[in-house]
Protein backbone atom coordinates (compact mmCIF):
# COMPACT_ATOMS: atom_id res chain seq x y z
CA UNK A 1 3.08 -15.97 -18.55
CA UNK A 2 3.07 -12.18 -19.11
CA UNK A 3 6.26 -10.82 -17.47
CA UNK A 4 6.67 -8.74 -14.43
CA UNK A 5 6.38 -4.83 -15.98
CA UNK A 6 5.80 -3.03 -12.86
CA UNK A 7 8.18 -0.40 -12.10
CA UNK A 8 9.65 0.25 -8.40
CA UNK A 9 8.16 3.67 -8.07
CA UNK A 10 4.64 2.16 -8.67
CA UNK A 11 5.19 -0.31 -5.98
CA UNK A 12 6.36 1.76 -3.69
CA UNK A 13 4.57 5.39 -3.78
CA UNK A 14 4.51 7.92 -1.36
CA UNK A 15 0.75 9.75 -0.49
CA UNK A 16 -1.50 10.25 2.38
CA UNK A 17 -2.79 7.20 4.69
CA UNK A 18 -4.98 5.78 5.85
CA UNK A 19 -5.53 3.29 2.79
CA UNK A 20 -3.53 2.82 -0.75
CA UNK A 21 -7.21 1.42 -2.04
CA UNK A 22 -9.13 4.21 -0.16
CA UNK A 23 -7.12 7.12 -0.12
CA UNK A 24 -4.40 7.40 -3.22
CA UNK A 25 -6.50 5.48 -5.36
CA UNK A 26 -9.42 7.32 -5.22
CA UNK A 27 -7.47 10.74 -5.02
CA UNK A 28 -5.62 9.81 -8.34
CA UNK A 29 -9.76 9.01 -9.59
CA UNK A 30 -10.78 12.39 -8.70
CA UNK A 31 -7.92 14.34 -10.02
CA UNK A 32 -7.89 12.74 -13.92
CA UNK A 33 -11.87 12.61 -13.56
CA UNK A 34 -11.35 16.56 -13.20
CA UNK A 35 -8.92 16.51 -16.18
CA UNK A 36 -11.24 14.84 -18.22
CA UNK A 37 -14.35 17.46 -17.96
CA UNK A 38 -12.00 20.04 -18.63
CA UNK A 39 -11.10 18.42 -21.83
CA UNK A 40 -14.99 18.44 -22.80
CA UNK A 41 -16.56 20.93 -25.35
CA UNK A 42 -17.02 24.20 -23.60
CA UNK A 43 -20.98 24.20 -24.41
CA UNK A 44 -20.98 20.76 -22.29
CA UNK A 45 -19.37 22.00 -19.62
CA UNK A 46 -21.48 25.57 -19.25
CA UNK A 47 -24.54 22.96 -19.02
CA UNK A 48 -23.02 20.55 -15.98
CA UNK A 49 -25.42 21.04 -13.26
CA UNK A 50 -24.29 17.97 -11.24
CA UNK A 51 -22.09 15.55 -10.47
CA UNK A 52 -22.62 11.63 -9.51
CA UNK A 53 -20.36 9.69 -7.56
CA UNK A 54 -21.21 6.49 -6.66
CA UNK A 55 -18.46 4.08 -4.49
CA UNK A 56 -19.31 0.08 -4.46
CA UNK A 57 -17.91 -2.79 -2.53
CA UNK A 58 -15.19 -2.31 0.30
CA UNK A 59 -14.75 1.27 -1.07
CA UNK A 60 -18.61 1.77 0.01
CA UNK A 61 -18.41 -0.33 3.38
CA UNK A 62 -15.19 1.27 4.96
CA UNK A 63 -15.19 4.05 2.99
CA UNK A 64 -15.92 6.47 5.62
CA UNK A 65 -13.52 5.22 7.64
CA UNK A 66 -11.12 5.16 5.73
CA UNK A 67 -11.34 9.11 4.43
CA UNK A 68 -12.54 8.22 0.66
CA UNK A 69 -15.02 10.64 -0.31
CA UNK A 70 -11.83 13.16 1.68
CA UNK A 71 -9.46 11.64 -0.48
CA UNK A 72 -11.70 12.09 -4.09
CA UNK A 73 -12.51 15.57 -3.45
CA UNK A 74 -9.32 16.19 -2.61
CA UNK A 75 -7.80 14.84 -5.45
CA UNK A 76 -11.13 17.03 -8.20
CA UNK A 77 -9.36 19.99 -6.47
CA UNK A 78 -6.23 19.31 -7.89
CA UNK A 79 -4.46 17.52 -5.25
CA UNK A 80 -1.99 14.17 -6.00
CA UNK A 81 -0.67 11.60 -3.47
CA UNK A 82 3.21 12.16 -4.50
CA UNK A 83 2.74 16.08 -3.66
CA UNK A 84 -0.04 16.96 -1.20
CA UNK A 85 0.43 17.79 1.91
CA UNK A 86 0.76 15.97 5.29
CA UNK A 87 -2.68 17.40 6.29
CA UNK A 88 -4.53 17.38 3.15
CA UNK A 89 -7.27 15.22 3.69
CA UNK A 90 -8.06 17.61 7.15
CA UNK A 91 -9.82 20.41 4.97
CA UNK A 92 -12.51 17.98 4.36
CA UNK A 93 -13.31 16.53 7.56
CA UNK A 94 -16.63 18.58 7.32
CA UNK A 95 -18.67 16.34 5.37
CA UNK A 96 -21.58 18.35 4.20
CA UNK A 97 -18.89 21.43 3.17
CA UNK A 98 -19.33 22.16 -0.28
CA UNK A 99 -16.36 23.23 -2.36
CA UNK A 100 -16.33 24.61 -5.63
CA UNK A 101 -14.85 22.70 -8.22
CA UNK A 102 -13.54 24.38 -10.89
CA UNK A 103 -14.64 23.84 -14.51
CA UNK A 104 -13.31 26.67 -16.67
CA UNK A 105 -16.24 28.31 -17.63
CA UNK A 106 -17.78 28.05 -14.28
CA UNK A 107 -17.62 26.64 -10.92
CA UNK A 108 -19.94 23.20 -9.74
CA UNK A 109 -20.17 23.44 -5.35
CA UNK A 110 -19.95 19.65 -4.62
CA UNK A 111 -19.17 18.28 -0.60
CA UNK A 112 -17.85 15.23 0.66
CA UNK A 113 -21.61 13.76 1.70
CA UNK A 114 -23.18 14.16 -1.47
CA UNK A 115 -21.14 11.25 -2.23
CA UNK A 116 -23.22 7.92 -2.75
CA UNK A 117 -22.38 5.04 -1.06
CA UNK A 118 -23.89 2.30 -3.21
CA UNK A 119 -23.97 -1.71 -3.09
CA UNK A 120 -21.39 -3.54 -1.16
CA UNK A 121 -21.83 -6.86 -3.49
CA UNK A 122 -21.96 -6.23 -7.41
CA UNK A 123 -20.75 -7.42 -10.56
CA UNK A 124 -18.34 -5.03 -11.43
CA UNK A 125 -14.99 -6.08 -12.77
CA UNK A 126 -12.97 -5.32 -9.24
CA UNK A 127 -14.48 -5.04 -5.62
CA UNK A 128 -13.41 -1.63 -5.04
CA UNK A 129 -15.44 0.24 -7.89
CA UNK A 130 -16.18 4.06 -8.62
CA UNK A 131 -18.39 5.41 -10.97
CA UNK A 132 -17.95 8.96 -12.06
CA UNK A 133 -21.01 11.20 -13.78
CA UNK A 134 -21.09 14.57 -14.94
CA UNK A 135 -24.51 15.34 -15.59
CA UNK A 136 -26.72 17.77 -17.01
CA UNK A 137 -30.05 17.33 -15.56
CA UNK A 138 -31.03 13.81 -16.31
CA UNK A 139 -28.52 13.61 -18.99
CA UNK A 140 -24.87 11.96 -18.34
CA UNK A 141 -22.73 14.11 -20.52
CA UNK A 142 -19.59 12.05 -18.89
CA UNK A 143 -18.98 8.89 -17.78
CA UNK A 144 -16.13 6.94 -15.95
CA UNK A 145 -15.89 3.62 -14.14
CA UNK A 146 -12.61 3.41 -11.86
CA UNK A 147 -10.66 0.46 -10.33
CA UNK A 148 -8.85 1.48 -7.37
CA UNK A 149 -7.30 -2.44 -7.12
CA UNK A 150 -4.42 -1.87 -4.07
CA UNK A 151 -1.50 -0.45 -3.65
CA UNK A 152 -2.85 2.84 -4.71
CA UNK A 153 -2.75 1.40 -8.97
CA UNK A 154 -5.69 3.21 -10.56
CA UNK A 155 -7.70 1.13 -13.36
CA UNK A 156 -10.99 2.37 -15.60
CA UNK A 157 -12.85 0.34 -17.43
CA UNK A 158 -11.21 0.37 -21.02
CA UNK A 159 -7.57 1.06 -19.23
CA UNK A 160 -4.52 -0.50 -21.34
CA UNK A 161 -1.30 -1.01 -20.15
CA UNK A 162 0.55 1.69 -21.47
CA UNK A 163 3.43 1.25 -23.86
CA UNK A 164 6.71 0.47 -21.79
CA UNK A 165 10.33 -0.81 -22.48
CA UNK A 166 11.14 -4.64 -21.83
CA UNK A 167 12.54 -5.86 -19.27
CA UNK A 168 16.46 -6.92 -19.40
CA UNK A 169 15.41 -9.95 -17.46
CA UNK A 170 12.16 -10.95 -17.78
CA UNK A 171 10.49 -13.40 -15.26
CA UNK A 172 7.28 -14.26 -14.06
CA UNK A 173 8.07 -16.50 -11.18
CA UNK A 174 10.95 -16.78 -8.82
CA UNK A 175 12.08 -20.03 -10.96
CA UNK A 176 12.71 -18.06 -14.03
CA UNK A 177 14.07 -14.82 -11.89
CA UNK A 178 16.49 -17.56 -10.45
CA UNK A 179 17.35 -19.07 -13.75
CA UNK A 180 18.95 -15.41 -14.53
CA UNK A 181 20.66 -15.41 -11.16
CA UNK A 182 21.70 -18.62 -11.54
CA UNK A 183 22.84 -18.65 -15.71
CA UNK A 184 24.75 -15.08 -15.32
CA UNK A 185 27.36 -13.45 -12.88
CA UNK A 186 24.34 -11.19 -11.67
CA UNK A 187 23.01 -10.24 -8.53
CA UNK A 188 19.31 -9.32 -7.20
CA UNK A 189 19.33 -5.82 -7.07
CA UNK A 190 21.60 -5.60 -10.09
CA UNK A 191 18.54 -7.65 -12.48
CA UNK A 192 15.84 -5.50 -10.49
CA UNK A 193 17.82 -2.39 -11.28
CA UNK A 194 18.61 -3.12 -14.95
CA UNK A 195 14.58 -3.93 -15.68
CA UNK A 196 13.31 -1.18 -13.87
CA UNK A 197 16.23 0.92 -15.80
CA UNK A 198 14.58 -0.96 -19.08
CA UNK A 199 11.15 -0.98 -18.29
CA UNK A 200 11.09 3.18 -17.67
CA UNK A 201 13.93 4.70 -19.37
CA UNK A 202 15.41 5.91 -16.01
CA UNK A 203 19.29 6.17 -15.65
CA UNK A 204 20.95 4.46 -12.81
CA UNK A 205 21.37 7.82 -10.63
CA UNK A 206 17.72 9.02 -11.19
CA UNK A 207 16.60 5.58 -9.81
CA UNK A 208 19.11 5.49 -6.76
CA UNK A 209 17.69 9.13 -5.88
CA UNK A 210 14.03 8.08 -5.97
CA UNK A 211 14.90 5.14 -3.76
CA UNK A 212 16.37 7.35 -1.27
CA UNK A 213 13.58 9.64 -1.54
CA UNK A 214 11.24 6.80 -0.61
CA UNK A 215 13.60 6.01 2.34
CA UNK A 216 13.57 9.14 3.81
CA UNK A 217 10.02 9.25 3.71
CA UNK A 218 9.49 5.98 4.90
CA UNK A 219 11.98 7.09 8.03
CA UNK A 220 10.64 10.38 8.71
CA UNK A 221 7.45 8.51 9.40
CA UNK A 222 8.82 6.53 11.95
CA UNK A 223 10.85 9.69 13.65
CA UNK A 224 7.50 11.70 13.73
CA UNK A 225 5.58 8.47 15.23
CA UNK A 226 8.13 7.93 17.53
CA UNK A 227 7.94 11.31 18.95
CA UNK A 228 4.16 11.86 18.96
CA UNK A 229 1.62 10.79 21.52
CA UNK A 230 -2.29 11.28 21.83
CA UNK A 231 -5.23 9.98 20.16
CA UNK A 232 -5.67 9.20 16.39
CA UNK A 233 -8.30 10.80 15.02
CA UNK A 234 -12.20 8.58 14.34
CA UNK A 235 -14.75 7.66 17.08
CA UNK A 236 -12.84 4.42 18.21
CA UNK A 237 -10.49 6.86 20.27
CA UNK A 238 -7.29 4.86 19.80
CA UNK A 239 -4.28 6.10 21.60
CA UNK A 240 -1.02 6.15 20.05
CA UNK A 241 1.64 3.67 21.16
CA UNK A 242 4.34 3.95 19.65
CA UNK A 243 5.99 6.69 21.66
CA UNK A 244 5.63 4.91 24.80
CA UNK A 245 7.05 1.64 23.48
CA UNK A 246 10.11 3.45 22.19
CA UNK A 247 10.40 4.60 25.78
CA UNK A 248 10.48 1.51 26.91
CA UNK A 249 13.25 0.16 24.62
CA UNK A 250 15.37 2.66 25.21
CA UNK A 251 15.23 2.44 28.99
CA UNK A 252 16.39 -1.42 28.31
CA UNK A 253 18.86 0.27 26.10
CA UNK A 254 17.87 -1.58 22.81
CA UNK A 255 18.90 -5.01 24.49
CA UNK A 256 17.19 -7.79 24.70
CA UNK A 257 13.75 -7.91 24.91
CA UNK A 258 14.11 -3.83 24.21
CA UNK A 259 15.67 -4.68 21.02
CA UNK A 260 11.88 -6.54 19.72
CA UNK A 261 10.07 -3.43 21.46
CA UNK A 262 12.24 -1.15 19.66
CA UNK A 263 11.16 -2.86 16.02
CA UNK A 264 7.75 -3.13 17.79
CA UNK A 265 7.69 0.96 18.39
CA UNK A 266 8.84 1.58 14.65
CA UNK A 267 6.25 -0.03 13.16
CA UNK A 268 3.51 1.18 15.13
CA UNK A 269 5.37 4.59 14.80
CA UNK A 270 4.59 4.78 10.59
CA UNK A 271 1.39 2.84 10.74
CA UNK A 272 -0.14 5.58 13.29
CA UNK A 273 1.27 7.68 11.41
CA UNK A 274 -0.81 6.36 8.31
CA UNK A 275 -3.87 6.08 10.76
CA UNK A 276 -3.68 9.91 10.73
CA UNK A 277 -3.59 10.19 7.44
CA UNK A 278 -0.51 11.46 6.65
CA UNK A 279 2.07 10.88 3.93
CA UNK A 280 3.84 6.90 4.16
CA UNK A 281 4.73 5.04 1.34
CA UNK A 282 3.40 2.18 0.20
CA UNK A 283 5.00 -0.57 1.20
CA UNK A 284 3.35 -2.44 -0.67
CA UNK A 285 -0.04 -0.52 0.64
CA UNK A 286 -0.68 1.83 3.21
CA UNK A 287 -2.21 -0.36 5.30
CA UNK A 288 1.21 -1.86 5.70
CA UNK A 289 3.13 1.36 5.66
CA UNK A 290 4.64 0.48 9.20
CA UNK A 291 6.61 -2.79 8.31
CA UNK A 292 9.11 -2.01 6.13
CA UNK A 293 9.85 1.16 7.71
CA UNK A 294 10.17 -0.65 10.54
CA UNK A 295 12.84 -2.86 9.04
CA UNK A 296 14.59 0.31 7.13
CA UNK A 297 15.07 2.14 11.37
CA UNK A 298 16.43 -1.46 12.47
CA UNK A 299 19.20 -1.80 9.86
CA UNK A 300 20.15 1.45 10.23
CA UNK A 301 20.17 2.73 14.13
CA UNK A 302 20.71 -1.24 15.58
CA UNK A 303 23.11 -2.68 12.76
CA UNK A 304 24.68 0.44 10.90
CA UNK A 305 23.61 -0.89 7.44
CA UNK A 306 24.64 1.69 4.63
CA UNK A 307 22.59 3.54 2.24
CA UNK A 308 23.95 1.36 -0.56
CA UNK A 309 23.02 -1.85 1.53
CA UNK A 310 19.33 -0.43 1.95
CA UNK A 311 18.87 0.74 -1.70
CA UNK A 312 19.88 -3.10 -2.84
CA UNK A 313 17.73 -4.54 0.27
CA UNK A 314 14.41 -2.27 -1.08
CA UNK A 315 15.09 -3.54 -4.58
CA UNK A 316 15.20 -7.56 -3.25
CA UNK A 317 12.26 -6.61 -1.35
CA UNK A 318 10.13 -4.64 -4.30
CA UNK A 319 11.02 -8.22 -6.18
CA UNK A 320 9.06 -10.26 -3.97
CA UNK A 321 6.50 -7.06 -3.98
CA UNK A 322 6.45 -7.78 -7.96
CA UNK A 323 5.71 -11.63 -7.81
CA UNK A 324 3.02 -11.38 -5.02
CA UNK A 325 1.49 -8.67 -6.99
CA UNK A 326 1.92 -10.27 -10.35
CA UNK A 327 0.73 -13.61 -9.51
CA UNK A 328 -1.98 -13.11 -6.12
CA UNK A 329 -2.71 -9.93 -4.89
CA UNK A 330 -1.48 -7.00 -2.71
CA UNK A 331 -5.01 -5.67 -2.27
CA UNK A 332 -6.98 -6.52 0.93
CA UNK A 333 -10.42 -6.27 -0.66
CA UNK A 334 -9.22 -9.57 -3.47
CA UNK A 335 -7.70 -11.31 -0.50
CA UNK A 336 -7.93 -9.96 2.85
CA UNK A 337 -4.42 -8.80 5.16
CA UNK A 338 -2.44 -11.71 4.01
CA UNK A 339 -1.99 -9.31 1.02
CA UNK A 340 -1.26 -6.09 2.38
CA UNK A 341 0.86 -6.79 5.85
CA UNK A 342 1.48 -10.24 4.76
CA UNK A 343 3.15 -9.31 1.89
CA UNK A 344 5.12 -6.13 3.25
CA UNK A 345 6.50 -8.99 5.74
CA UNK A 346 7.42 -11.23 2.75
CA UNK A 347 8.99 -7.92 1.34
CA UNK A 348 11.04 -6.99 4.83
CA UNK A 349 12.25 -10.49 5.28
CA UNK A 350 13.75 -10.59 1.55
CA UNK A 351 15.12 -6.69 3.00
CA UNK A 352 16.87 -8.08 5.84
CA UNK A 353 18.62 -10.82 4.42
CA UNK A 354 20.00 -9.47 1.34
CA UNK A 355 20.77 -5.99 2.89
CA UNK A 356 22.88 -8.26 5.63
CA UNK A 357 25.03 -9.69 2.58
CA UNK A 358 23.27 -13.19 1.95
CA UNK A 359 22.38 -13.98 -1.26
CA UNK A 360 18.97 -15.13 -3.29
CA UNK A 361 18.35 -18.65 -1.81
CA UNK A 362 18.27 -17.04 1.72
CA UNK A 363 16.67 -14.30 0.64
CA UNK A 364 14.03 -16.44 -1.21
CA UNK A 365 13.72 -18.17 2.04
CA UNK A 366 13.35 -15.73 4.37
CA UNK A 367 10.39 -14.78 2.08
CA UNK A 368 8.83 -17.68 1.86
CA UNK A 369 8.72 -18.63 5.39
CA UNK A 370 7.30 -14.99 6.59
CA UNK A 371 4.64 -15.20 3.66
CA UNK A 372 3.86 -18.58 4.66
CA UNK A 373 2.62 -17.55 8.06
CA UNK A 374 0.47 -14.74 7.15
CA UNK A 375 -1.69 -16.96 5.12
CA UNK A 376 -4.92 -16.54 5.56
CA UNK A 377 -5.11 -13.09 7.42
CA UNK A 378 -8.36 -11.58 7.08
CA UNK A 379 -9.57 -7.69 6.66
CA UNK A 380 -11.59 -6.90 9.39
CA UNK A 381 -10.92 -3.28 10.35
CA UNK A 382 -12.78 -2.08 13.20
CA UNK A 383 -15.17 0.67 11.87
CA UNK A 384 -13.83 0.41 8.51
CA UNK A 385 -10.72 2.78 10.10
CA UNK A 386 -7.48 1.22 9.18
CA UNK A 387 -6.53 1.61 13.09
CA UNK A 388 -7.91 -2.14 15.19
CA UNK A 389 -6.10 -4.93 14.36
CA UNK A 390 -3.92 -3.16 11.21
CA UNK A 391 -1.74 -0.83 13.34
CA UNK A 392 -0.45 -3.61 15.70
CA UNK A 393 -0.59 -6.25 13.04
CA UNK A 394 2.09 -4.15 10.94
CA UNK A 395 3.88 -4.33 14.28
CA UNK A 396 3.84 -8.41 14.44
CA UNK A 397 4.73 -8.13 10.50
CA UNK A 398 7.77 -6.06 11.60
CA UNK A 399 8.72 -9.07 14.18
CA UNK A 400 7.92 -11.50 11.52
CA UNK A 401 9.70 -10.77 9.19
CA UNK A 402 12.84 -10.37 11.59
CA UNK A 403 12.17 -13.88 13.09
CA UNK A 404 11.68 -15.63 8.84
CA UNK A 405 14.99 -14.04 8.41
CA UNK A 406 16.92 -15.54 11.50
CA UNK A 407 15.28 -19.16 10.81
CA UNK A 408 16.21 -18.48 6.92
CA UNK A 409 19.59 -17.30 8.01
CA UNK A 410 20.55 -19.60 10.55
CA UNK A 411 19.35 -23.00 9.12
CA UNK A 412 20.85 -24.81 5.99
CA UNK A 413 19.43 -23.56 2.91
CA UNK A 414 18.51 -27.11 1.87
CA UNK A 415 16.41 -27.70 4.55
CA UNK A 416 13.54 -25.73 2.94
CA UNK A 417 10.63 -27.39 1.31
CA UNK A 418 8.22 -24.97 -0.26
CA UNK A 419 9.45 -22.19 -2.26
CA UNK A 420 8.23 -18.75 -2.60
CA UNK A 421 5.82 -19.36 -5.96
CA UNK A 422 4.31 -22.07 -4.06
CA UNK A 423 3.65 -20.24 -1.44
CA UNK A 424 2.54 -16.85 -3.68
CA UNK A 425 0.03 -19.63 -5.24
CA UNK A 426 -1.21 -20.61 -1.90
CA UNK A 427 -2.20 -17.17 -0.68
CA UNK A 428 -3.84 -16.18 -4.44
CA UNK A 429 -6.29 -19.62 -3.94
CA UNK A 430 -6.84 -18.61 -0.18
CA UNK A 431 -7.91 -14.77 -0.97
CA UNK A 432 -10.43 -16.79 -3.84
CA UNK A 433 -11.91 -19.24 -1.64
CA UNK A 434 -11.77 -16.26 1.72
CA UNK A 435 -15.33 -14.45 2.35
CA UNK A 436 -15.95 -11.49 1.27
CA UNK A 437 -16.86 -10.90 4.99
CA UNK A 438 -13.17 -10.89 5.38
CA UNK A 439 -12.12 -8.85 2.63
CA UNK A 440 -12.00 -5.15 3.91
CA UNK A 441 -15.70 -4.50 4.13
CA UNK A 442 -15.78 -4.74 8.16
CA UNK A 443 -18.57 -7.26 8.42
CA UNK A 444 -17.04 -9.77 10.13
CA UNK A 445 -13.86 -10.92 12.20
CA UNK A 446 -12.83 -8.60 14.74
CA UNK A 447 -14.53 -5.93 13.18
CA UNK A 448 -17.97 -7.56 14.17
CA UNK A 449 -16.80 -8.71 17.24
CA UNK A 450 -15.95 -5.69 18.56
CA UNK A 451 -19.00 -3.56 17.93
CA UNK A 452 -21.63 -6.33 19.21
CA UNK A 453 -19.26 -6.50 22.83
């Protein structure tokens, strides 16, 4: 098989909630769209009198919901996930405000409604499709299709993978990234850190900063959700929680039972704060911004784990992020939740573990057993609003994870059965055979459920 290429900061990349698929991927659509009709002869562009933008699939069932036409108009005016602001997305919330985008030799009003909602089921090559026009008249004087295919990874029909360095270590499966571990005196985060060094050219330092820059984001989110109360914005009229479950903890003083409510809080603290759409990272999507964030608050305020322990703990965790990526799916319209908060469990239980000193097998394990009981999570977002169930589920993924690590941890390592590519091969057969009902386009599960009560 091909090896795993991705690189850390693609993985995990920090832009505005409420969904990776909905909101950064479409943004990053929008903004190269934009570049590409300004690279157009200037006669073409003087005779643009319109622009066509048609959203298919989950992107056109939840769309609304989840702020996409927000996010692509956004993104034509020049904004990008890694350096908008917290309230971007706000300007837009007017949806028949036009705004004039800009095309050098003159200006094109377009507003957030004039975007077309097309066919939930089609034949394009990914569920979440965009098509891109740039007409004049009746003539298309530019054309793109776009992928948005989770995570917030932008595709377009014709896309290569661009040239990149090899990996030091390549692997395609946790049996060959174990053969590595196992053959040479090399740890996890040392082989992650020497392919990603590989892979992009970045030194050692550069890569150490941009993991701490993705820390403190994912922790600010969890400080600001922890502080705010209210209701999130959309017509379900959800009320924030995780203020008043932090309360709670800390009047148990983190013990017992207020230890669980404390991870409970943190998570629900940077998934609201994704419902709102503000910056998160994903982690390995929005949708599941609030889990490892979650895990990142615990280590550090309840077991005084050090910024060097984190950094290695992300890069264990973006490992498992690579195979569930490389060989299922992270996105929920391919194969429903079990990819998004599923996975960011997976992820936080690899975290845990190897930030707490153990090594690969437990790590592995811990893994494995947290992906192994998110299999088979449907989509279903009430409303198409990433909101009811995802902001409690990344919650339970938070708790999860926690309780795959203390089995993983506290058992004999031999007593595990199925290993993580077994279990990475289970979830990409589930998400085939799963209906597209439960795939992220809100027409069935809980979703349904909920409207018809």
């Amino acid at each position: 098989m091909v090896p795993v290429t991705t690189s850390i900061f693609e993985l995990l990349k920090i832009g505005p909630g409420p969904s990776s698929s909905h909101t950064i991927g479409p943004m990053k659509a929008g903004f190269d769209f934009m570049r590409l009709i300004r690279e157009l002869p200037e006669a073409d562009r003087k005779r643009a009198d319109g622009l066509e933008i048609r959203l298919f699939g989950s992107l056109s069932a939840t769309g609304e919901g989840h702020g996409t036409p927000r996010a692509i108009l956004s993104g034509m005016l020049g904004s990008q996930p890694d350096t908008c602001g917290a309230d971007t997305l706000e300007r837009f919330m007017d949806r028949d405000k036009p705004f004039d985008l800009g095309l050098g030799v003159k200006f094109l009003p377009f507003a957030p409604g004039q975007i077309i909602m097309d066919a939930v089921q089609h034949d394009y090559a990914h569920p979440n499709t965009m098509i891109f026009r740039l007409k004049a008249g009746d003539e298309v004087l530019l054309e793109r299709i776009y992928y948005s295919v989770g995570g917030g990874f932008l595709r377009w029909e014709g896309w290569e993978e661009p040239d990149r360095g090899e990996p030091a270590y390549p692997y395609s499966t946790m049996a060959e990234l174990k053969k590595h571990l196992c053959g040479k005196p090399l740890r996890l985060h040392e082989l992650i850190l020497a392919n990603e060094m590989a892979i992009t050219g970045a030194t050692e330092d550069e890569i150490n900063m941009g993991l701490d820059h993705i820390i403190s984001v994912m922790e600010q989110a969890v400080e600001t959700g922890i502080q705010t109360s209210g209701v999130l914005p959309g017509p379900i009229g959800l009320q924030r929680k995780a203020a008043a479950m932090y309360d709670r903890a800390r009047q148990e003083y983190f013990q017992g039972p207020g230890f669980i409510k404390a991870l409970n809080a943190y998570a629900l603290a940077a998934s609201e704060e994704n419902a709102a759409g503000h910056c998160v990272v994903t982690a390995p999507t929005c949708g599941a911004a609030g889990v490892i964030p979650a895990i990142i608050f615990m280590l550090k305020r309840h077991t005084g784990a050090l910024q060097t322990e984190l950094r290695e703990g992300l890069l264990a965790a973006c490992a498992i992020g690579f195979l569930c990526k490389h060989n299922a799916s992270i996105s929920g319209a391919e194969v429903g939740c079990q990819g998004e908060v599923g996975v960011a469990s997976t992820m936080a239980a690899a975290m845990i573990a190897y930030a707490r000193g153990y090594r690969f097998q437990v790590t592995e394990n811990a893994a494995e057993i947290a992906l192994e009981h998110h299999l088979g999570l449907t989509c279903d977002p009430v409303g198409g609003f990433v909101q009811i169930p995802c902001i409690e589920r990344n919650a339970m993924g938070a708790v999860k994870a926690f309780n795959a690590y203390l089995i993983a941890s506290t058992l004999d390592e031999s007593y595990q059965k199925v290993d993580l590519d077994k279990a990475i091969r289970a979830m990409a057969q589930t998400g085939r055979d799963m209906s597209g009902k439960y795939k992220e386009t809100s027409e069935a599960g809980l979703a349904l459920s909920f409207t018809e009560c």
